[in-house]
Protein backbone atom coordinates (compact mmCIF):
# COMPACT_ATOMS: atom_id res chain seq x y z
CA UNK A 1 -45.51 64.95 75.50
CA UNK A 2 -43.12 67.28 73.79
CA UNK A 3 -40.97 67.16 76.55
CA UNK A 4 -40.59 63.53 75.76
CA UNK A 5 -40.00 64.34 72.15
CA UNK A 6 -37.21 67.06 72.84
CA UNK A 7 -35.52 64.28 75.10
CA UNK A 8 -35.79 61.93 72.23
CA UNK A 9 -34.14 64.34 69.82
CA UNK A 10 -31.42 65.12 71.91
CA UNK A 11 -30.65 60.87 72.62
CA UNK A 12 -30.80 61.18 68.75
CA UNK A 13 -28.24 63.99 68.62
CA UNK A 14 -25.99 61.78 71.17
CA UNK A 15 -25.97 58.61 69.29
CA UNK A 16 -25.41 60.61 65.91
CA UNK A 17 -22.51 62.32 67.42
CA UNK A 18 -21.14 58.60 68.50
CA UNK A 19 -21.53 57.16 65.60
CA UNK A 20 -19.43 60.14 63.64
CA UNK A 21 -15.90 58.74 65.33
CA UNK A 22 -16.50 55.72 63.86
CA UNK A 23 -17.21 56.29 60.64
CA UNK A 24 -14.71 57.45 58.26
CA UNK A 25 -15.63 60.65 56.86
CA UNK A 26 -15.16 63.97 58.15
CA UNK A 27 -17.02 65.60 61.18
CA UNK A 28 -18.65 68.20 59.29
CA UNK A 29 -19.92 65.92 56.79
CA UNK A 30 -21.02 63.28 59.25
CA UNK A 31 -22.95 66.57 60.86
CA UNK A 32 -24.76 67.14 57.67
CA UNK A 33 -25.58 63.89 56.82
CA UNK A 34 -26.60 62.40 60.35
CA UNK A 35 -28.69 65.66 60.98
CA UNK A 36 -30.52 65.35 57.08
CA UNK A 37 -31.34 61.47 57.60
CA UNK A 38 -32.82 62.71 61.13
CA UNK A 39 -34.72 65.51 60.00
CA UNK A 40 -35.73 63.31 56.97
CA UNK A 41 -38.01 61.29 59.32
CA UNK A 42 -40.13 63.52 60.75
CA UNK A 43 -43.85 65.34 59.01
CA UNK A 44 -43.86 68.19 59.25
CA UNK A 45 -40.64 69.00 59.79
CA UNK A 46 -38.83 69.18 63.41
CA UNK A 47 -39.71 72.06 65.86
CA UNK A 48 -36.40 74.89 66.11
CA UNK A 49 -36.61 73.11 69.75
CA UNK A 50 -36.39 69.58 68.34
CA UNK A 51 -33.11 70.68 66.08
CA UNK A 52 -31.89 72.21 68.76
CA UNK A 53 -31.49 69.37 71.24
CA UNK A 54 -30.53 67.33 68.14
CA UNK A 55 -27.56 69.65 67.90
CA UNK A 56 -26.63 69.67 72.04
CA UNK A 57 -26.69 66.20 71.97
CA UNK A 58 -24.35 65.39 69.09
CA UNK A 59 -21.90 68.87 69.77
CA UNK A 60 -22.33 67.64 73.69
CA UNK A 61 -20.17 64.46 72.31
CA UNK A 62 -17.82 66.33 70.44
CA UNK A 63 -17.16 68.47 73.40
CA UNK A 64 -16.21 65.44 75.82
CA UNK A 65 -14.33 63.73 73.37
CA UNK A 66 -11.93 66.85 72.89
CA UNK A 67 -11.74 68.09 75.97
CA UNK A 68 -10.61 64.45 77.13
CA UNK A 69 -8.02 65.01 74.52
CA UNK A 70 -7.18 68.20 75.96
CA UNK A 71 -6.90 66.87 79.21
CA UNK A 72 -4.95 63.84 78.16
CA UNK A 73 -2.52 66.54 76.48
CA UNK A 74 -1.95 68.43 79.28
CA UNK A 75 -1.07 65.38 81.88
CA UNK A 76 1.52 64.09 79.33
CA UNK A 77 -0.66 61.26 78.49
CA UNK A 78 -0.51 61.71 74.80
């Protein structure tokens, strides 16, 4: 069961990080305020675990979108 949950939190994490290129405010922001309306829906509060995977998910994003950039930089193709 909590293995489910932990998957759950990090497909949260993904989809939060996703959703912060759209929008128009800044990453950090976007970090705060994706991870507090997450957090906000859960009693008692989520596991360190839970967070956690939360966190992998939506950095996990972050980290293939710039490194795509990186690699885009590095062929010339930007």
């Amino acid at each position: 069961m909590m293995e489910a949950i932990i998957e759950q939190c990090l497909n949260d994490g993904i989809c939060a990080g996703q959703a912060a290129f759209v929008r128009d405010g800044g990453l950090h922001s976007e970090l705060k305020e994706s991870m507090e309306d997450w957090a906000a829906g859960f009693s008692p509060p989520p596991t360190d675990e839970m967070v956690a995977a939360w966190l992998i998910g939506f950095s996990g994003v972050l980290s293939q979108h710039y490194e795509a950039i990186a690699a885009a930089g590095k062929t010339g193709a930007i």
